[in-house]
PDB file of N, CA and C in Angstrom:
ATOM      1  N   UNK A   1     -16.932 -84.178 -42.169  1.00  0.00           N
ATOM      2  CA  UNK A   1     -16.623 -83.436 -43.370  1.00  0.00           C
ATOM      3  C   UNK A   1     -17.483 -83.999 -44.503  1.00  0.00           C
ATOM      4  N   UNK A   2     -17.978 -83.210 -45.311  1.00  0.00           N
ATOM      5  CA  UNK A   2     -19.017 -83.802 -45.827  1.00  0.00           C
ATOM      6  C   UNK A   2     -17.968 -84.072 -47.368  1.00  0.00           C
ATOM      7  N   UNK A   3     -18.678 -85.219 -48.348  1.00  0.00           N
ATOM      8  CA  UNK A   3     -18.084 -85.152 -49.258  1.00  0.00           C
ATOM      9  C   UNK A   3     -17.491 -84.487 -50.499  1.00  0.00           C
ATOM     10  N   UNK A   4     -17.865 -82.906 -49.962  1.00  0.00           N
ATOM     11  CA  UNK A   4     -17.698 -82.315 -51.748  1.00  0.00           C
ATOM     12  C   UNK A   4     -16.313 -81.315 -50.668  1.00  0.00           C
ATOM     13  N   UNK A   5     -16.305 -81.321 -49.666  1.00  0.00           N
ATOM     14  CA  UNK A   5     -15.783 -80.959 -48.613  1.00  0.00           C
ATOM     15  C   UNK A   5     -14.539 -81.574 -48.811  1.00  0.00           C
ATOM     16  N   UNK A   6     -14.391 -83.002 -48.637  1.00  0.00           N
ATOM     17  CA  UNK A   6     -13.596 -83.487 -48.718  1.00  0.00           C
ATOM     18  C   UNK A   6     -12.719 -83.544 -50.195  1.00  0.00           C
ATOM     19  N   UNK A   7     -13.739 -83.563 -51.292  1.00  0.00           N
ATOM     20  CA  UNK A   7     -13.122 -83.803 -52.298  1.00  0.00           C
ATOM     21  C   UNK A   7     -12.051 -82.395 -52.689  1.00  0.00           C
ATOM     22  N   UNK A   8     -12.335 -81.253 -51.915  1.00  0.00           N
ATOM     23  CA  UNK A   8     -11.491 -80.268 -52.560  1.00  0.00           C
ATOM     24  C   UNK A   8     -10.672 -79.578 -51.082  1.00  0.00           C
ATOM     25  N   UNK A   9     -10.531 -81.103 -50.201  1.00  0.00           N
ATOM     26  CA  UNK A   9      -9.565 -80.648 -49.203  1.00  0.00           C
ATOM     27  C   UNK A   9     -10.124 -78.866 -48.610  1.00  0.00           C
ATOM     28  N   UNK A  10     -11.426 -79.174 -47.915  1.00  0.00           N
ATOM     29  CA  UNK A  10     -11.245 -77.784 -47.726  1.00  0.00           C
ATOM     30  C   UNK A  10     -11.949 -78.142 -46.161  1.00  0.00           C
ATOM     31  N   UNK A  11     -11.357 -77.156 -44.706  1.00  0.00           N
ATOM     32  CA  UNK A  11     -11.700 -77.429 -43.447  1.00  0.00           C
ATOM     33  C   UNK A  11     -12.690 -76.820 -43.594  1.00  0.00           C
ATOM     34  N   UNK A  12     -13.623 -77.314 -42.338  1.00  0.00           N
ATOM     35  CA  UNK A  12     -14.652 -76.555 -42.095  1.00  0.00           C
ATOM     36  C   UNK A  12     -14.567 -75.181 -41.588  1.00  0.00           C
ATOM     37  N   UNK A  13     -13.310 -74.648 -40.661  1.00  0.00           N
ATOM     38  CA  UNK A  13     -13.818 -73.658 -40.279  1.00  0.00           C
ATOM     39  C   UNK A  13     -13.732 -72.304 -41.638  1.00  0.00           C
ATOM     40  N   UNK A  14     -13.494 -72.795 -42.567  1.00  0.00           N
ATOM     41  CA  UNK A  14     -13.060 -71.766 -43.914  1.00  0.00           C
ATOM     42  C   UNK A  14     -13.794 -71.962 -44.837  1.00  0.00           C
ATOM     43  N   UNK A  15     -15.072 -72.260 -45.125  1.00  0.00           N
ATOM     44  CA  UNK A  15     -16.116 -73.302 -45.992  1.00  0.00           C
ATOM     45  C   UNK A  15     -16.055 -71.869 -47.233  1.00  0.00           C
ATOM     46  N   UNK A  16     -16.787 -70.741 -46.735  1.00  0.00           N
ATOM     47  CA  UNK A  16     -16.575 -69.528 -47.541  1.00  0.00           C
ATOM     48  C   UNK A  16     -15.277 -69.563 -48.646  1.00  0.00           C
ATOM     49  N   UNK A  17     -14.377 -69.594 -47.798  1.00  0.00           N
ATOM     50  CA  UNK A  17     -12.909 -68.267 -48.805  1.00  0.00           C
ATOM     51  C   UNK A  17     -12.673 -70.072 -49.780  1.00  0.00           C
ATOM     52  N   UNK A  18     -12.553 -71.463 -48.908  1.00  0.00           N
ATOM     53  CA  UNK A  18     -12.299 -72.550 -49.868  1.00  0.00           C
ATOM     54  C   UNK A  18     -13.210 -72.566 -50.538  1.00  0.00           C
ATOM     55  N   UNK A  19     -14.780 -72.303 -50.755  1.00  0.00           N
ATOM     56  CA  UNK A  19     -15.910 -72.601 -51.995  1.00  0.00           C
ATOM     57  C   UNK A  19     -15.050 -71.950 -53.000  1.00  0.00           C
ATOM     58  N   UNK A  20     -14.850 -70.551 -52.825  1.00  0.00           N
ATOM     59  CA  UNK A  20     -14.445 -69.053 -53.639  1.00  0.00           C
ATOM     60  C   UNK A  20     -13.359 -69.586 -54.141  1.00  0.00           C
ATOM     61  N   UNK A  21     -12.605 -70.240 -54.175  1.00  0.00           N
ATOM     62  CA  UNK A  21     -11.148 -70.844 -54.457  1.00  0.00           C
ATOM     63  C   UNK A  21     -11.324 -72.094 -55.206  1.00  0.00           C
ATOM     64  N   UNK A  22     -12.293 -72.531 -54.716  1.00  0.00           N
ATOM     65  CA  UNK A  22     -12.814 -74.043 -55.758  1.00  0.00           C
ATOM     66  C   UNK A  22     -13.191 -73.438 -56.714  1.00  0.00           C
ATOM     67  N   UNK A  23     -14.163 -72.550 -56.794  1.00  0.00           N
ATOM     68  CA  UNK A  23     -14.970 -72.287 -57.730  1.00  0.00           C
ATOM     69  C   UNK A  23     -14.049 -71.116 -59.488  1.00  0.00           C
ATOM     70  N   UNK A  24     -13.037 -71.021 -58.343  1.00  0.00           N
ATOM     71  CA  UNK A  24     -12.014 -70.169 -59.601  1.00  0.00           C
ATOM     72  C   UNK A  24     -11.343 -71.317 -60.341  1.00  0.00           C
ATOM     73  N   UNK A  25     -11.107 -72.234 -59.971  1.00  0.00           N
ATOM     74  CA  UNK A  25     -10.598 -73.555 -60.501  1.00  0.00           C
ATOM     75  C   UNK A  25     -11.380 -74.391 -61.060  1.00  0.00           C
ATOM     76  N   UNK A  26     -12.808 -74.394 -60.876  1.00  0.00           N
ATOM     77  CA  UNK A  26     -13.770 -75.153 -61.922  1.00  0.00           C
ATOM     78  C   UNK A  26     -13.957 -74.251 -62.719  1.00  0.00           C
ATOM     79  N   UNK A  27     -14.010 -72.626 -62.297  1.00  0.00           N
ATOM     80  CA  UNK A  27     -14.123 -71.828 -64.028  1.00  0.00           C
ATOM     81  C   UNK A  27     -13.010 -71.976 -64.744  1.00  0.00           C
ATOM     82  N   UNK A  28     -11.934 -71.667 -64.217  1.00  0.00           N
ATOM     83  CA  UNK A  28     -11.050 -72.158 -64.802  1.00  0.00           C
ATOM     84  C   UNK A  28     -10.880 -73.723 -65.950  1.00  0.00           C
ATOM     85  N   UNK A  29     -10.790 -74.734 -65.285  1.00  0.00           N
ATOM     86  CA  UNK A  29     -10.976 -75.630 -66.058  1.00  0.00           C
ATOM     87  C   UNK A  29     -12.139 -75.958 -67.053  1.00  0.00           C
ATOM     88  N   UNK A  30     -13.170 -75.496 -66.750  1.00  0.00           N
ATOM     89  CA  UNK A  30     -14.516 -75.061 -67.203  1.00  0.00           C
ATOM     90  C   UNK A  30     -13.915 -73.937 -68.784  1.00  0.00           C
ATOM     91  N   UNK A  31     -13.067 -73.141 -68.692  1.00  0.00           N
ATOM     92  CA  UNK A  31     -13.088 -72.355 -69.324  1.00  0.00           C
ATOM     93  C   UNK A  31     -11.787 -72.947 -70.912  1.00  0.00           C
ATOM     94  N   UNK A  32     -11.332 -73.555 -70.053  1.00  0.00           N
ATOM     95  CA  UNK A  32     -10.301 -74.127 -70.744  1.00  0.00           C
ATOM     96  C   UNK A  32     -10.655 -75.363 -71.949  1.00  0.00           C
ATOM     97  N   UNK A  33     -11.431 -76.387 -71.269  1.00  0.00           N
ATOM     98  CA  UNK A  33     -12.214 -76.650 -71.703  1.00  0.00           C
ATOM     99  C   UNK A  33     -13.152 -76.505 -73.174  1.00  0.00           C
ATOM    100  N   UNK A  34     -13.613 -75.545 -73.090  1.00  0.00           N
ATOM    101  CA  UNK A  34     -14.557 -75.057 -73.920  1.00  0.00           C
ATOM    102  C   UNK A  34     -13.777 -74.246 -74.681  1.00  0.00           C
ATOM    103  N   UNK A  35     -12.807 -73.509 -74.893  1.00  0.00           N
ATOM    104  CA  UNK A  35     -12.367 -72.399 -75.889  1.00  0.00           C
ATOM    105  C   UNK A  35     -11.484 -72.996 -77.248  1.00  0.00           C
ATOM    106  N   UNK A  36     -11.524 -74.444 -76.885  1.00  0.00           N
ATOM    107  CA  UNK A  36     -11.138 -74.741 -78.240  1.00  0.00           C
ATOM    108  C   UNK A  36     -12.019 -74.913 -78.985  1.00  0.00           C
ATOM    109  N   UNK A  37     -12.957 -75.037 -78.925  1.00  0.00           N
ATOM    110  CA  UNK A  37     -14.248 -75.335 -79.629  1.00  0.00           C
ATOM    111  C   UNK A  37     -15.207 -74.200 -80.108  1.00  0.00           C
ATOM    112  N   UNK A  38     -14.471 -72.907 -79.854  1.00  0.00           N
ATOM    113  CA  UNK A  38     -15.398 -71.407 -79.906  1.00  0.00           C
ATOM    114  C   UNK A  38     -14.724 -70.807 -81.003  1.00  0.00           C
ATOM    115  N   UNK A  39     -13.806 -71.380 -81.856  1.00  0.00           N
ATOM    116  CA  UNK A  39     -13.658 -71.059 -83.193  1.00  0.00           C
ATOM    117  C   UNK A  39     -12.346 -69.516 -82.868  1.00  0.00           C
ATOM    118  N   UNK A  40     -11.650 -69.554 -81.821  1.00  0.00           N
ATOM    119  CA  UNK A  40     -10.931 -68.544 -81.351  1.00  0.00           C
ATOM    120  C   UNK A  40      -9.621 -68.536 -82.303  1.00  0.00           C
ATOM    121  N   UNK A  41      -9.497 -70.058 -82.655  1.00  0.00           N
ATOM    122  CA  UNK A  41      -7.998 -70.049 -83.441  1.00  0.00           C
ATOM    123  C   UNK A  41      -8.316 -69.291 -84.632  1.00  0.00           C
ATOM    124  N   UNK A  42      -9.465 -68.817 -84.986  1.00  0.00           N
ATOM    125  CA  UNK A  42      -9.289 -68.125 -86.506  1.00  0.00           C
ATOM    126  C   UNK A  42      -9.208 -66.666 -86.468  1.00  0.00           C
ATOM    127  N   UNK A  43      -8.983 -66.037 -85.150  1.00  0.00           N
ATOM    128  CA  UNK A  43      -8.152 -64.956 -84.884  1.00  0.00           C
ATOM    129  C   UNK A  43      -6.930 -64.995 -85.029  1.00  0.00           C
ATOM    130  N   UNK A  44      -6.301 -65.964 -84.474  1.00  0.00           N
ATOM    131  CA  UNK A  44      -4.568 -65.747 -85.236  1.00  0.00           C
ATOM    132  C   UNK A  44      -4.347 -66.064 -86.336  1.00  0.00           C
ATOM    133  N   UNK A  45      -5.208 -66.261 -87.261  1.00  0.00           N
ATOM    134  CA  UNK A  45      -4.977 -66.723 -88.692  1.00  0.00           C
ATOM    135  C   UNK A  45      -5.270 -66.027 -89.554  1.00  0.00           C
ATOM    136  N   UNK A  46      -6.592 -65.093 -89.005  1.00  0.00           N
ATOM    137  CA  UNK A  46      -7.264 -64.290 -90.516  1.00  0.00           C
ATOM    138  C   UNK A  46      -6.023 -63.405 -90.972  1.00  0.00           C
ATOM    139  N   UNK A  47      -6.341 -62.788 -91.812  1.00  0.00           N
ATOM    140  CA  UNK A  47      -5.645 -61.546 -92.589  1.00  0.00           C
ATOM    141  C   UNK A  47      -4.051 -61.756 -92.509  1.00  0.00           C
ATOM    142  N   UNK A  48      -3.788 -63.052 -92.316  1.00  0.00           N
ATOM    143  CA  UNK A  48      -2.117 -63.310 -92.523  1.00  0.00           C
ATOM    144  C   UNK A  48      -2.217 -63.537 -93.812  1.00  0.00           C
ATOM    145  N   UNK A  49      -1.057 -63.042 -94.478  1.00  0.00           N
ATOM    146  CA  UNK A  49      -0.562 -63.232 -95.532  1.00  0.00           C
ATOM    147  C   UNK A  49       0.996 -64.035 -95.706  1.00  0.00           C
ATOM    148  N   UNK A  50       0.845 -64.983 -96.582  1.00  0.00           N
ATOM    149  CA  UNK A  50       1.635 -65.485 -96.946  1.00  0.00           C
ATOM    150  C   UNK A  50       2.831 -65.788 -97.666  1.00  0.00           C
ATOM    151  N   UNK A  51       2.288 -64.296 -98.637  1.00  0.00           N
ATOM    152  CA  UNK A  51       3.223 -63.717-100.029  1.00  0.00           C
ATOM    153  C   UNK A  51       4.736 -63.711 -99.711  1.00  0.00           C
ATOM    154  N   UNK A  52       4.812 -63.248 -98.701  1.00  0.00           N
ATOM    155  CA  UNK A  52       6.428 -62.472 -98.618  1.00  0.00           C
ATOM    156  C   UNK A  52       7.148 -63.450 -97.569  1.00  0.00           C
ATOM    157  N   UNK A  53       6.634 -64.595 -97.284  1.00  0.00           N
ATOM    158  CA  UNK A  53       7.524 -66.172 -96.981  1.00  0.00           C
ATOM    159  C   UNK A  53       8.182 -66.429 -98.100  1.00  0.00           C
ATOM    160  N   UNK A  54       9.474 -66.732 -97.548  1.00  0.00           N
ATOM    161  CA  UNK A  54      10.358 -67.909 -98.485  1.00  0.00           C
ATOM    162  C   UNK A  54       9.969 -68.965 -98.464  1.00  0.00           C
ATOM    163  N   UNK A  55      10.194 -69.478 -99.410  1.00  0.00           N
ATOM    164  CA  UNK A  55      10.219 -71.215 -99.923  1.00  0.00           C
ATOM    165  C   UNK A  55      10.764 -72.130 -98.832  1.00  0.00           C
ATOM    166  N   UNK A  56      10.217 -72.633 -98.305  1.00  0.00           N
ATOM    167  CA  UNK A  56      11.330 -73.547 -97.420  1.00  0.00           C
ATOM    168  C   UNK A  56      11.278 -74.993 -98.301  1.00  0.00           C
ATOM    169  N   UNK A  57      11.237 -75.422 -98.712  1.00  0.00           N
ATOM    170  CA  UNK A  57      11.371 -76.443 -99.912  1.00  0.00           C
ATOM    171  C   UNK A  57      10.940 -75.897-101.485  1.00  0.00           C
ATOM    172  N   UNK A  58      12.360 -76.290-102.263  1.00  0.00           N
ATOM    173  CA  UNK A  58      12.515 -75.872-103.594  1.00  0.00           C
ATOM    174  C   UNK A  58      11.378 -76.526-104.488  1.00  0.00           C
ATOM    175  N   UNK A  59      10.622 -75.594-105.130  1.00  0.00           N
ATOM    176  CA  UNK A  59       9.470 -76.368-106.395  1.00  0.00           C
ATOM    177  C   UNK A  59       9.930 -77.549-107.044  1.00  0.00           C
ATOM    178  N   UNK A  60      11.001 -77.292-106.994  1.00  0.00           N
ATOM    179  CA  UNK A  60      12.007 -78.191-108.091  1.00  0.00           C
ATOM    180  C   UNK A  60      12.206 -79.308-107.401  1.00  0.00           C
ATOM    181  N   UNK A  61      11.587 -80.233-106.240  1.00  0.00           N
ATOM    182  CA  UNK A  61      11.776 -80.962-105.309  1.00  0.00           C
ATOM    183  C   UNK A  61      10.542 -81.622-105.319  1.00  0.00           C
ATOM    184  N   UNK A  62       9.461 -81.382-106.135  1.00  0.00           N
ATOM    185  CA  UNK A  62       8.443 -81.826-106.242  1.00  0.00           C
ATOM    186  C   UNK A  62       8.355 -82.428-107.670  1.00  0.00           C
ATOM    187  N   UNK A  63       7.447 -84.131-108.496  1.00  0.00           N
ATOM    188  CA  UNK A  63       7.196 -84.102-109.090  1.00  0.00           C
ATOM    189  C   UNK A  63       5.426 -83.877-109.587  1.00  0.00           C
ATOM    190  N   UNK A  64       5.314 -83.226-110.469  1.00  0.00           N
ATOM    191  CA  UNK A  64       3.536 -83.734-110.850  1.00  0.00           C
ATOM    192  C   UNK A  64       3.373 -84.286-111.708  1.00  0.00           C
ATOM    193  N   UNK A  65       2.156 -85.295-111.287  1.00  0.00           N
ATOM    194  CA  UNK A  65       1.994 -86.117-111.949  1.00  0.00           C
ATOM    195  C   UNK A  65       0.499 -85.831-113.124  1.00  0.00           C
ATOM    196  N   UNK A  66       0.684 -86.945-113.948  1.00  0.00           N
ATOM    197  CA  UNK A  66      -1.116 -86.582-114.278  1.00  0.00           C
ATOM    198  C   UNK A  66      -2.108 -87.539-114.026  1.00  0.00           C
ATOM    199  N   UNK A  67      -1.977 -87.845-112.965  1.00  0.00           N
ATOM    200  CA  UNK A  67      -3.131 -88.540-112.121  1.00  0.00           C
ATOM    201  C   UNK A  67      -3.469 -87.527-111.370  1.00  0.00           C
ATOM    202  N   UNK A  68      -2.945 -86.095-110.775  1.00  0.00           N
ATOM    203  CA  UNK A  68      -3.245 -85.532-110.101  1.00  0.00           C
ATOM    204  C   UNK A  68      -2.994 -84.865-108.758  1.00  0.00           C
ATOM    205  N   UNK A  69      -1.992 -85.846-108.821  1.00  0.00           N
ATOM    206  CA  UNK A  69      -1.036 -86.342-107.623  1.00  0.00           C
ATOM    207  C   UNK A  69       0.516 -84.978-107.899  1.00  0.00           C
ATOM    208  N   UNK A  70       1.281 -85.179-106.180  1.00  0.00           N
ATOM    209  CA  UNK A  70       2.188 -84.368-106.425  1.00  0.00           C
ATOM    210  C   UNK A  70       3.101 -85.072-105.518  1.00  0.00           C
ATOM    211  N   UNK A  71       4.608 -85.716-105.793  1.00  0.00           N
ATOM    212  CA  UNK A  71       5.297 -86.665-105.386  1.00  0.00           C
ATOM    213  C   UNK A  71       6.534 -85.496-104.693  1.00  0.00           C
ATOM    214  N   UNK A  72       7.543 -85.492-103.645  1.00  0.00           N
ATOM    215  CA  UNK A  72       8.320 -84.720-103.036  1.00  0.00           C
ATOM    216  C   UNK A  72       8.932 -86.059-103.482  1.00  0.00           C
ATOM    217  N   UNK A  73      10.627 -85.699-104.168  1.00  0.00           N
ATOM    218  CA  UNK A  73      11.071 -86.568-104.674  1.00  0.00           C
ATOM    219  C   UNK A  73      12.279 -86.741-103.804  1.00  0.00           C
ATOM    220  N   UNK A  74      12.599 -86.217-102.577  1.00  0.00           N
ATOM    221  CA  UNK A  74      13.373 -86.515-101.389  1.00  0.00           C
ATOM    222  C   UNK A  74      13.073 -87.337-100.243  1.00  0.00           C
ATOM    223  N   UNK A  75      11.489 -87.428-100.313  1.00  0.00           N
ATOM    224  CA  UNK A  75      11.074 -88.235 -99.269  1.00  0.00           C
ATOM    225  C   UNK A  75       9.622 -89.357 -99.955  1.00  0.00           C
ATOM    226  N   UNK A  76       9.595 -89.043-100.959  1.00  0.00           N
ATOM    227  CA  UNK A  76       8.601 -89.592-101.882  1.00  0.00           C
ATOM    228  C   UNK A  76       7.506 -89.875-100.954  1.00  0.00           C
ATOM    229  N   UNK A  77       7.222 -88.686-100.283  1.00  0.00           N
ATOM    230  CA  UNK A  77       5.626 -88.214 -99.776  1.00  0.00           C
ATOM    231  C   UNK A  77       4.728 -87.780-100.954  1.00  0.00           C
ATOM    232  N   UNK A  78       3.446 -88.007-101.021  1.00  0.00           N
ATOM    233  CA  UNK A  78       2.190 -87.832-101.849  1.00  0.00           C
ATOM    234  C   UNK A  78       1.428 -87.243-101.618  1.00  0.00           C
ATOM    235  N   UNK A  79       0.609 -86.148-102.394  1.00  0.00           N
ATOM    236  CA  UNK A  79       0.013 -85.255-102.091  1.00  0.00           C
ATOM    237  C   UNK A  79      -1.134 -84.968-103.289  1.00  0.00           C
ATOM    238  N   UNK A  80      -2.071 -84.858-103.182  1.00  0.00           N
ATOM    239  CA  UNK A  80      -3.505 -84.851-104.130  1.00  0.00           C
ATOM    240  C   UNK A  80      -3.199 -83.022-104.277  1.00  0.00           C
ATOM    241  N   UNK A  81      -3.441 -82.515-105.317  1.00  0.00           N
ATOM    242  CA  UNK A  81      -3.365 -81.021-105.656  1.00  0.00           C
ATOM    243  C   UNK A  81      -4.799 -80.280-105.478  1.00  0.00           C
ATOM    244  N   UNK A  82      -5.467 -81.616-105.648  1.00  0.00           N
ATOM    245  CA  UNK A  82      -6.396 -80.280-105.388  1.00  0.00           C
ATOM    246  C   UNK A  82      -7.584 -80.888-103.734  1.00  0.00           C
ATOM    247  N   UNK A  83      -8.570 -80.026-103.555  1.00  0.00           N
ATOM    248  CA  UNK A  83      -8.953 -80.791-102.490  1.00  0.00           C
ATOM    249  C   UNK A  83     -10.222 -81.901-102.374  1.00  0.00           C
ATOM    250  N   UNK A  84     -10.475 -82.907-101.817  1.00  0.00           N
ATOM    251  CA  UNK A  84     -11.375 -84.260-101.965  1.00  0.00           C
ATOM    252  C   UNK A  84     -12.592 -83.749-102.497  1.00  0.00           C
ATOM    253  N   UNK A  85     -12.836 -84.454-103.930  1.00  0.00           N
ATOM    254  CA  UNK A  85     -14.048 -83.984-104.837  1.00  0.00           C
ATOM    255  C   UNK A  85     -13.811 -83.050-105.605  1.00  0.00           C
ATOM    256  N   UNK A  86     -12.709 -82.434-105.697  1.00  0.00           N
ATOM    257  CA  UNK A  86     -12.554 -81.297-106.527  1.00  0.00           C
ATOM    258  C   UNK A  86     -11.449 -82.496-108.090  1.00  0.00           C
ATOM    259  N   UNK A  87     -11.385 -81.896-108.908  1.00  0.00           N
ATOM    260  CA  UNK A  87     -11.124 -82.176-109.952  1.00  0.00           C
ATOM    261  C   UNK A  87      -9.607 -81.244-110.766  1.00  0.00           C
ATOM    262  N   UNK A  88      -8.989 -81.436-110.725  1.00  0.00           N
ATOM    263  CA  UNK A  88      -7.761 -80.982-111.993  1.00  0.00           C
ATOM    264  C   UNK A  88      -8.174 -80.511-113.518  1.00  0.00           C
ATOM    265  N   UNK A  89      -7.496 -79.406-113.238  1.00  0.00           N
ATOM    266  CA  UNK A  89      -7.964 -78.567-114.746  1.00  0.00           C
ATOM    267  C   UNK A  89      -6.572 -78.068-115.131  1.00  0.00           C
ATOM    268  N   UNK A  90      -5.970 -79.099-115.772  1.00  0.00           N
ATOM    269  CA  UNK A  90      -4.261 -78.316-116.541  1.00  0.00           C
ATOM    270  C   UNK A  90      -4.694 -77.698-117.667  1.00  0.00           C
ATOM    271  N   UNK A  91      -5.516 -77.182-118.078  1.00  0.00           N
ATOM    272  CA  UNK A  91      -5.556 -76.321-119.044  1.00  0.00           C
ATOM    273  C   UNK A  91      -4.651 -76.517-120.375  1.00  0.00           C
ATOM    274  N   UNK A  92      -5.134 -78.019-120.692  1.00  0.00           N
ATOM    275  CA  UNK A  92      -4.348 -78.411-121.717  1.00  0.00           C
ATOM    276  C   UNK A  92      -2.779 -78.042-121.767  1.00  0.00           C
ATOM    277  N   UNK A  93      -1.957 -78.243-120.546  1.00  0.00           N
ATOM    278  CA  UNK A  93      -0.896 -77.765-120.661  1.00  0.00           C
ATOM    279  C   UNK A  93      -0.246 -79.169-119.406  1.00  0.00           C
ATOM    280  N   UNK A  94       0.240 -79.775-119.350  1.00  0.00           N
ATOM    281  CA  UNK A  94       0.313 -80.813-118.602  1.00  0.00           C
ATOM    282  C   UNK A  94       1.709 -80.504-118.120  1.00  0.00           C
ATOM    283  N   UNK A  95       2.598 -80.061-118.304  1.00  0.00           N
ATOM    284  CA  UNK A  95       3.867 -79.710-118.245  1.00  0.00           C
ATOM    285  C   UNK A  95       4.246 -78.132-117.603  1.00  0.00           C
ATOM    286  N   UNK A  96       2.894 -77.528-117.699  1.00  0.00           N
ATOM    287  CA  UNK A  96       2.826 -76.491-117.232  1.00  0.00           C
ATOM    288  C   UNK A  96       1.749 -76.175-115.352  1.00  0.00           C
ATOM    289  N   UNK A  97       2.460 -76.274-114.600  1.00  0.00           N
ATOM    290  CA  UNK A  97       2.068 -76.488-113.339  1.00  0.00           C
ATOM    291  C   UNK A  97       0.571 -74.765-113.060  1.00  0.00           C
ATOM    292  N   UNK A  98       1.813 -73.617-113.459  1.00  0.00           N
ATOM    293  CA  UNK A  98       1.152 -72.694-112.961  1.00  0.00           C
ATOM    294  C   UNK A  98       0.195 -71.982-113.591  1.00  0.00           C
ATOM    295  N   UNK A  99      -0.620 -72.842-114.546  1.00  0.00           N
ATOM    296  CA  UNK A  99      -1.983 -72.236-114.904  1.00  0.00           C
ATOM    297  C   UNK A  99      -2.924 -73.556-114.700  1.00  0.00           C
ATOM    298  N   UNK A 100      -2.655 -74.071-113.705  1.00  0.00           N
ATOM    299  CA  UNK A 100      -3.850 -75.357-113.222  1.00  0.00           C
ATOM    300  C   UNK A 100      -4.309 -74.548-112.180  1.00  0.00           C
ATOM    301  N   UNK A 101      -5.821 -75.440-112.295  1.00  0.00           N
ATOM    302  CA  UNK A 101      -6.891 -75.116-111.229  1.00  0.00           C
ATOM    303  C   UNK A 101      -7.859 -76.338-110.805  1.00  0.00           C
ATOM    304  N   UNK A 102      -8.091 -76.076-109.153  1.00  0.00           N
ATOM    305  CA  UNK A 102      -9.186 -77.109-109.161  1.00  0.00           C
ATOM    306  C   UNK A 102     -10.939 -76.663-109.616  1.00  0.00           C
TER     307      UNK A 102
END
């Protein structure tokens, strides 16, 4: 039995129908493989909208700060508002959350 023979348990007198059977299982894994990396997850994501979700944690459960920062005051987890390199713009309103921008 030769070794590639052996490695996928297959007899000789069936060399045919076992290649055909290996070979659905290396595409297979072959295929599996590779599709996380082909950018497929941004099909279940595009064109969702978010608007018409409830809140699952109350605004009012958050503090902001003016360093920039945003504190969950139940578990006093930390959170940067805007994203790495971007900058805070309260619009001279520091007390006022919903006319900031990064």
């Amino acid at each position: 039995m030769s070794r590639m023979n052996h490695l996928f348990n297959i007899e000789s007198s069936q060399p045919a129908q076992s290649w055909r059977t290996a070979s659905k299982y290396l595409a297979g894994i072959l295929f599996a493989t590779i599709l996380p990396f082909t950018g497929a997850e941004a099909v279940c994501t595009a064109g969702y909208s978010v608007a018409n979700l409830p809140e699952s944690t109350p605004s009012n459960d958050f503090v902001s700060n003016t360093d920039g920062t945003v504190i969950h005051s139940n578990t006093s987890l930390m959170w940067d508002r805007c994203a790495l390199g971007m900058v805070l713009n309260d619009n001279n309103t520091p007390g006022d959350y919903t006319d900031d921008t990064c």
